[in-house]
N, C-alpha and C. Protein backbone atom coordinates (compact mmCIF):
# COMPACT_ATOMS: atom_id res chain seq x y z
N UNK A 1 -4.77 -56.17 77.00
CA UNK A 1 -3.38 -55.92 77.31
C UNK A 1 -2.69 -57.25 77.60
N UNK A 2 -1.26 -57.35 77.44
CA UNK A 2 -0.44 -58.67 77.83
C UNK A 2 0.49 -57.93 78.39
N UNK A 3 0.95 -59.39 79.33
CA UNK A 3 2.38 -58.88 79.75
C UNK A 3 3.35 -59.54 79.48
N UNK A 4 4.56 -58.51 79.87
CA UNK A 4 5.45 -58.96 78.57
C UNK A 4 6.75 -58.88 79.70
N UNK A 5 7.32 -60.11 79.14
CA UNK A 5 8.74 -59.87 80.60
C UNK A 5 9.78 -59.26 79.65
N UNK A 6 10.62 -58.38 79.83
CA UNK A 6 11.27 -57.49 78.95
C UNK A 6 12.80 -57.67 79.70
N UNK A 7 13.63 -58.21 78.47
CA UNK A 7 15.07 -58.18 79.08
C UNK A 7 16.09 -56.95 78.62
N UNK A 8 16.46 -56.11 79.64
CA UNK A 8 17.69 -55.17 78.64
C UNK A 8 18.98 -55.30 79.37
N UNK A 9 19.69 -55.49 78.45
CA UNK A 9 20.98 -55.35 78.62
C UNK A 9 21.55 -54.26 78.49
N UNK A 10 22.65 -54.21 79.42
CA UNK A 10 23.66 -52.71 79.48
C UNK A 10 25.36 -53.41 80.30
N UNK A 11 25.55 -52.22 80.45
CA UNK A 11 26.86 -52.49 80.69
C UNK A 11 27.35 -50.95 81.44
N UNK A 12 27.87 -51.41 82.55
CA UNK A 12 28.70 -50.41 83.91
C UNK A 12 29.26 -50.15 82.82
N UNK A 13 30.05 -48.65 82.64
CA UNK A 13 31.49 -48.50 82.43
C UNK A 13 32.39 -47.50 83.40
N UNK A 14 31.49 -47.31 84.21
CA UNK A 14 32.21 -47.03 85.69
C UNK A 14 31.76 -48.42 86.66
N UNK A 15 32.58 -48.14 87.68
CA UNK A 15 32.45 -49.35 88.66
C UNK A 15 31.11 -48.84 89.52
N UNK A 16 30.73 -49.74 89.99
CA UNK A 16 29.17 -49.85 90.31
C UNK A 16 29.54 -50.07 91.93
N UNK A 17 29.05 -49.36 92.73
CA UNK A 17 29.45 -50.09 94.19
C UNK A 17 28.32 -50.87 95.11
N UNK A 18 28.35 -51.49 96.15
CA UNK A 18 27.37 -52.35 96.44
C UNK A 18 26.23 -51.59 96.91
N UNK A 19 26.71 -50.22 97.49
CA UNK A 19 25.49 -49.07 97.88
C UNK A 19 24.93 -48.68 96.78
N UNK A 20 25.30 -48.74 95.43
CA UNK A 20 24.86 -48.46 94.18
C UNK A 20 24.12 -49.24 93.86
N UNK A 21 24.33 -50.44 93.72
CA UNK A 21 23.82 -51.87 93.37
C UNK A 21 21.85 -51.35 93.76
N UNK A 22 22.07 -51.69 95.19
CA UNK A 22 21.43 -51.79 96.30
C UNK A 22 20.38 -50.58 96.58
N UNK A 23 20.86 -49.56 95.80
CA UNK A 23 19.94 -48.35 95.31
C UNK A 23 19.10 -48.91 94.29
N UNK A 24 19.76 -49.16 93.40
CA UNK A 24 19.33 -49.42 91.53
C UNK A 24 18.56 -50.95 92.46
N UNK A 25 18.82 -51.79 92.59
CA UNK A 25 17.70 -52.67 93.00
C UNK A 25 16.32 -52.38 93.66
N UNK A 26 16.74 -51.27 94.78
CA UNK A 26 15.15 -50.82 95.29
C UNK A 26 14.56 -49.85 94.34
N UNK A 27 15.16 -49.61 93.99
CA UNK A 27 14.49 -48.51 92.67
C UNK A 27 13.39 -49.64 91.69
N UNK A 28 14.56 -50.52 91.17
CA UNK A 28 13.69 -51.69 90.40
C UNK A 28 12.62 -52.27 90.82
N UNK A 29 12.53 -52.50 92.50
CA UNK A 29 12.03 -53.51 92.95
C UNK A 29 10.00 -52.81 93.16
N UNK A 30 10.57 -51.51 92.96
CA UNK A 30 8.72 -50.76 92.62
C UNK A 30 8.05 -51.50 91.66
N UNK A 31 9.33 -52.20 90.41
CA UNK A 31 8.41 -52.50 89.17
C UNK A 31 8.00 -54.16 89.66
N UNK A 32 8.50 -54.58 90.72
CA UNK A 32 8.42 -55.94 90.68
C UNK A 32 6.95 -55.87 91.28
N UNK A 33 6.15 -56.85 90.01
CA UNK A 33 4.76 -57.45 90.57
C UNK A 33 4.75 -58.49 91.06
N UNK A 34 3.07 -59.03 91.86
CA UNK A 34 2.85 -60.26 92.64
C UNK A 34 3.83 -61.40 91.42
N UNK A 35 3.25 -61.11 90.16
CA UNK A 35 3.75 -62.63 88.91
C UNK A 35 5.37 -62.62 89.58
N UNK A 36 5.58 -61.56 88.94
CA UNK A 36 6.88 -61.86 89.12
C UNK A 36 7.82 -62.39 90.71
N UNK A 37 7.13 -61.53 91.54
CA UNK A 37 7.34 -62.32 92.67
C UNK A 37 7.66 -63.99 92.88
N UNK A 38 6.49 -64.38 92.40
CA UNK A 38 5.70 -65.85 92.47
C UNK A 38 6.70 -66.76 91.19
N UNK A 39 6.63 -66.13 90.36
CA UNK A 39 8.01 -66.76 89.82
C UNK A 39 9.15 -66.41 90.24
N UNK A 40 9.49 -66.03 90.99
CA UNK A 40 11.14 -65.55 91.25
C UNK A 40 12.01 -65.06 90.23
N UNK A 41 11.15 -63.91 89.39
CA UNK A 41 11.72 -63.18 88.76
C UNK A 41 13.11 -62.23 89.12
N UNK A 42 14.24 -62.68 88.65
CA UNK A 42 15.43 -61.85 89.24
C UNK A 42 15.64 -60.28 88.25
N UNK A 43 15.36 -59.20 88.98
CA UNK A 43 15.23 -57.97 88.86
C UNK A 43 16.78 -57.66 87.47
N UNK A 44 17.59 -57.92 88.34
CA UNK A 44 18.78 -57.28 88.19
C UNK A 44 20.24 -58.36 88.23
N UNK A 45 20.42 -58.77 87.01
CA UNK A 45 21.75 -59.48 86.87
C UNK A 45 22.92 -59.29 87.00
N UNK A 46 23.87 -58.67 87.92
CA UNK A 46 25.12 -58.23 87.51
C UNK A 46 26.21 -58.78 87.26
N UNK A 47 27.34 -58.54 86.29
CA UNK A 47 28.51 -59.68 85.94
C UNK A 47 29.61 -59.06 86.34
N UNK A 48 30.68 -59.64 86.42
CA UNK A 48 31.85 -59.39 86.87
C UNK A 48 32.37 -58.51 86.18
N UNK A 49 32.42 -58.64 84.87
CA UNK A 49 32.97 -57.61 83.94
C UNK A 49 31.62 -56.48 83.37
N UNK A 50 30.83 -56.01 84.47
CA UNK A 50 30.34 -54.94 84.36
C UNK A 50 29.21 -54.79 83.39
N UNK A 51 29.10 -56.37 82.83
CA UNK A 51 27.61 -56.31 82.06
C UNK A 51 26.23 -56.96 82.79
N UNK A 52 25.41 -56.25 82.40
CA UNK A 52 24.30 -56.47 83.52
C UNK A 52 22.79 -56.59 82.19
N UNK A 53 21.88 -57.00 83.01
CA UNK A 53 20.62 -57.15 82.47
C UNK A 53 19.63 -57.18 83.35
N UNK A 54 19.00 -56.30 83.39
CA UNK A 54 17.12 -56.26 83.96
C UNK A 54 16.29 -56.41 83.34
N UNK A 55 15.44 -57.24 84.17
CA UNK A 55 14.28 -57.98 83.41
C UNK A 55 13.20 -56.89 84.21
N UNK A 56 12.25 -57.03 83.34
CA UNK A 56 11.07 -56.29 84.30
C UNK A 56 9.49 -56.78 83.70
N UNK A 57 8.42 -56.70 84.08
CA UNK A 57 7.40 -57.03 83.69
C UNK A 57 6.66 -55.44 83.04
N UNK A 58 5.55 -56.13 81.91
CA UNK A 58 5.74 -54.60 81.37
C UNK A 58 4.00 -55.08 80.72
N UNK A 59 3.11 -54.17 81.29
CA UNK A 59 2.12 -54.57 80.58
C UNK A 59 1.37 -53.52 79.24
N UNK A 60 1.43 -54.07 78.04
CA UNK A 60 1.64 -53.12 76.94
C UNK A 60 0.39 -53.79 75.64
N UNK A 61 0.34 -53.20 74.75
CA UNK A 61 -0.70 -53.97 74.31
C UNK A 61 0.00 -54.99 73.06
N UNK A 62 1.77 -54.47 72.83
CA UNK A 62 2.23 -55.17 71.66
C UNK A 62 3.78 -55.33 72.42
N UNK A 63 4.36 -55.74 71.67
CA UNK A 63 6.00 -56.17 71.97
C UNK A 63 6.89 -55.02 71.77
N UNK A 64 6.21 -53.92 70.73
CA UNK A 64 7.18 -52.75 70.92
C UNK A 64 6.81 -52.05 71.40
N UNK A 65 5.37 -51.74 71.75
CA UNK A 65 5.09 -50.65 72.77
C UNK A 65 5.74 -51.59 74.63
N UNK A 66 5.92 -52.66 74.50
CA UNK A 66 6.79 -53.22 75.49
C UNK A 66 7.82 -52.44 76.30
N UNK A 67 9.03 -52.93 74.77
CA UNK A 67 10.06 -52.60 74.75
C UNK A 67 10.59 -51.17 75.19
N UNK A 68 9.68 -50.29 74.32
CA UNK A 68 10.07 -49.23 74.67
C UNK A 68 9.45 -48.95 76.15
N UNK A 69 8.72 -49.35 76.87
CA UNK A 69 8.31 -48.90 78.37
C UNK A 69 9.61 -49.32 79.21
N UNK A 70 9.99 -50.59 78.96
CA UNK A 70 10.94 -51.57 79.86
C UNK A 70 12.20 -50.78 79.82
N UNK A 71 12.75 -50.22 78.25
CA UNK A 71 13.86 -49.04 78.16
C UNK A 71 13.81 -48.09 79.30
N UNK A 72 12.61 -47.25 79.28
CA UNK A 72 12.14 -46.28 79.79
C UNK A 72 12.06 -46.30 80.96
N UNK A 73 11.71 -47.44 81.73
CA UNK A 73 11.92 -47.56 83.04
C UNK A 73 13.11 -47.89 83.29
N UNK A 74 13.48 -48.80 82.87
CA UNK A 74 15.07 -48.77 83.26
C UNK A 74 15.90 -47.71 82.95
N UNK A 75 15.85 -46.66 82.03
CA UNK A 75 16.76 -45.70 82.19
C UNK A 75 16.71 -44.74 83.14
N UNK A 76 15.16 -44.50 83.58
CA UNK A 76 14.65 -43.51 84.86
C UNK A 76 15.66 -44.23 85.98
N UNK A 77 15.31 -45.51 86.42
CA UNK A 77 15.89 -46.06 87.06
C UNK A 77 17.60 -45.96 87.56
N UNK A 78 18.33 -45.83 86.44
CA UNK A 78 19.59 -45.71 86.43
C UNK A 78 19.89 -44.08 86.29
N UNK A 79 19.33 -43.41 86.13
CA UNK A 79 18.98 -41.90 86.58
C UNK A 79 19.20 -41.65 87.80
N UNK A 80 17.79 -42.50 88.25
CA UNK A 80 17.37 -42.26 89.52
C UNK A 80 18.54 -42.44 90.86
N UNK A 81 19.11 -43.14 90.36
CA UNK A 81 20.43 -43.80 90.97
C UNK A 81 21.76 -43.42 90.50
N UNK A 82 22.07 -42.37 89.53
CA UNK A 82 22.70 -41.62 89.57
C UNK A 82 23.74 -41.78 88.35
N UNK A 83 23.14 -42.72 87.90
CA UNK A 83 24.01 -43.39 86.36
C UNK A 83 23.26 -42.59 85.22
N UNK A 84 24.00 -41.98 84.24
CA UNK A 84 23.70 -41.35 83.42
C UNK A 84 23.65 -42.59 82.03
N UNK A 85 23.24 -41.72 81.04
CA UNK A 85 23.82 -42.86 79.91
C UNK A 85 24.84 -43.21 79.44
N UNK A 86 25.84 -42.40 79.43
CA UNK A 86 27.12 -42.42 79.01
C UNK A 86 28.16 -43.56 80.18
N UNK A 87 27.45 -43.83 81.74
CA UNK A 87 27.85 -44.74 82.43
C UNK A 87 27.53 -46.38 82.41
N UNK A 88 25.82 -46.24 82.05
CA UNK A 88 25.54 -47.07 81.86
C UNK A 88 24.56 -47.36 80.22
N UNK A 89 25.28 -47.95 79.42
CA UNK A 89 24.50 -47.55 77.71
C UNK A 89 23.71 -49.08 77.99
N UNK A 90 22.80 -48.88 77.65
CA UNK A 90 21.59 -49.95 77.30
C UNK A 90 21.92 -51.03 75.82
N UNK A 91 21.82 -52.04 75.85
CA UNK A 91 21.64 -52.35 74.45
C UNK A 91 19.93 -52.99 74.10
N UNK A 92 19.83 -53.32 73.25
CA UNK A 92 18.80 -53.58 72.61
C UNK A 92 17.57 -54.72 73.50
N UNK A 93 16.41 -54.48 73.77
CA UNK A 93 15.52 -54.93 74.64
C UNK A 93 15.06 -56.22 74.03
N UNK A 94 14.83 -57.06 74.84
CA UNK A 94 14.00 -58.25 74.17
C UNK A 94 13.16 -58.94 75.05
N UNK A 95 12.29 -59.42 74.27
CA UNK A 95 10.77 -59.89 74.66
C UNK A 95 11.48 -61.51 75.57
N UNK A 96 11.11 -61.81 76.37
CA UNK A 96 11.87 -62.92 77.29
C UNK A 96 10.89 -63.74 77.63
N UNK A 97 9.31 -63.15 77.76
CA UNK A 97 8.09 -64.44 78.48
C UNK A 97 7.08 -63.10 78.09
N UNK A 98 6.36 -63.98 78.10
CA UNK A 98 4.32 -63.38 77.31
C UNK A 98 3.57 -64.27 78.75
N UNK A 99 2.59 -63.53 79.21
CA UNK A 99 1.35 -63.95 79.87
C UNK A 99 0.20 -63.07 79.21
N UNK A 100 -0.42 -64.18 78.22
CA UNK A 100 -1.86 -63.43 77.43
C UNK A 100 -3.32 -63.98 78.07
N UNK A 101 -3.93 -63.13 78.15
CA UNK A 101 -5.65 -64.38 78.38
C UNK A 101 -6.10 -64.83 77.11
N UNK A 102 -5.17 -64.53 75.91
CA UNK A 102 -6.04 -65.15 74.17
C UNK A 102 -6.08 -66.43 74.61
């Protein structure tokens, strides 16, 4: 298995409030491992104009079985916290850092 740091982008299209934020971060922060810790992996990017990106660590055996986990958690996530899809749409995932033992 490798791990795979997985970036997705999305975008608020409702306003996000700081108790929201602050939900959706502890929600994230289950996925945060020791690595990421130790690098100071930042969970959760948010921008002024409502576009955002989470990174997460994702251990998978290829780049698309990755991708699709890192989706998957992040959409539970924004579920979980009360954002549907239609609030918050995902765009397309990408591979950001590899830690392999090859």
């Amino acid at each position: 298995m490798t791990t795979f740091v997985i970036t997705v982008p999305g975008t608020f299209v409702t306003e996000i409030s700081d108790t929201s934020r602050a939900a959706l971060e502890q929600t994230l922060a289950k996925q945060h491992t020791e690595l990421s810790r130790s690098e100071g992996l930042d969970l959760l990017t948010l921008n002024d104009d409502g576009t955002f990106s989470i990174r997460l660590e994702v251990e998978a055996a290829d780049r698309y079985a990755a991708e699709l986990d890192a989706v998957g958690l992040v959409s539970a996530a924004l579920q979980e916290t009360g954002f549907s899809a239609q609030d918050a749409p995902l765009g397309a995932p990408a591979v950001t850092g590899i830690d392999s033992d090859l």
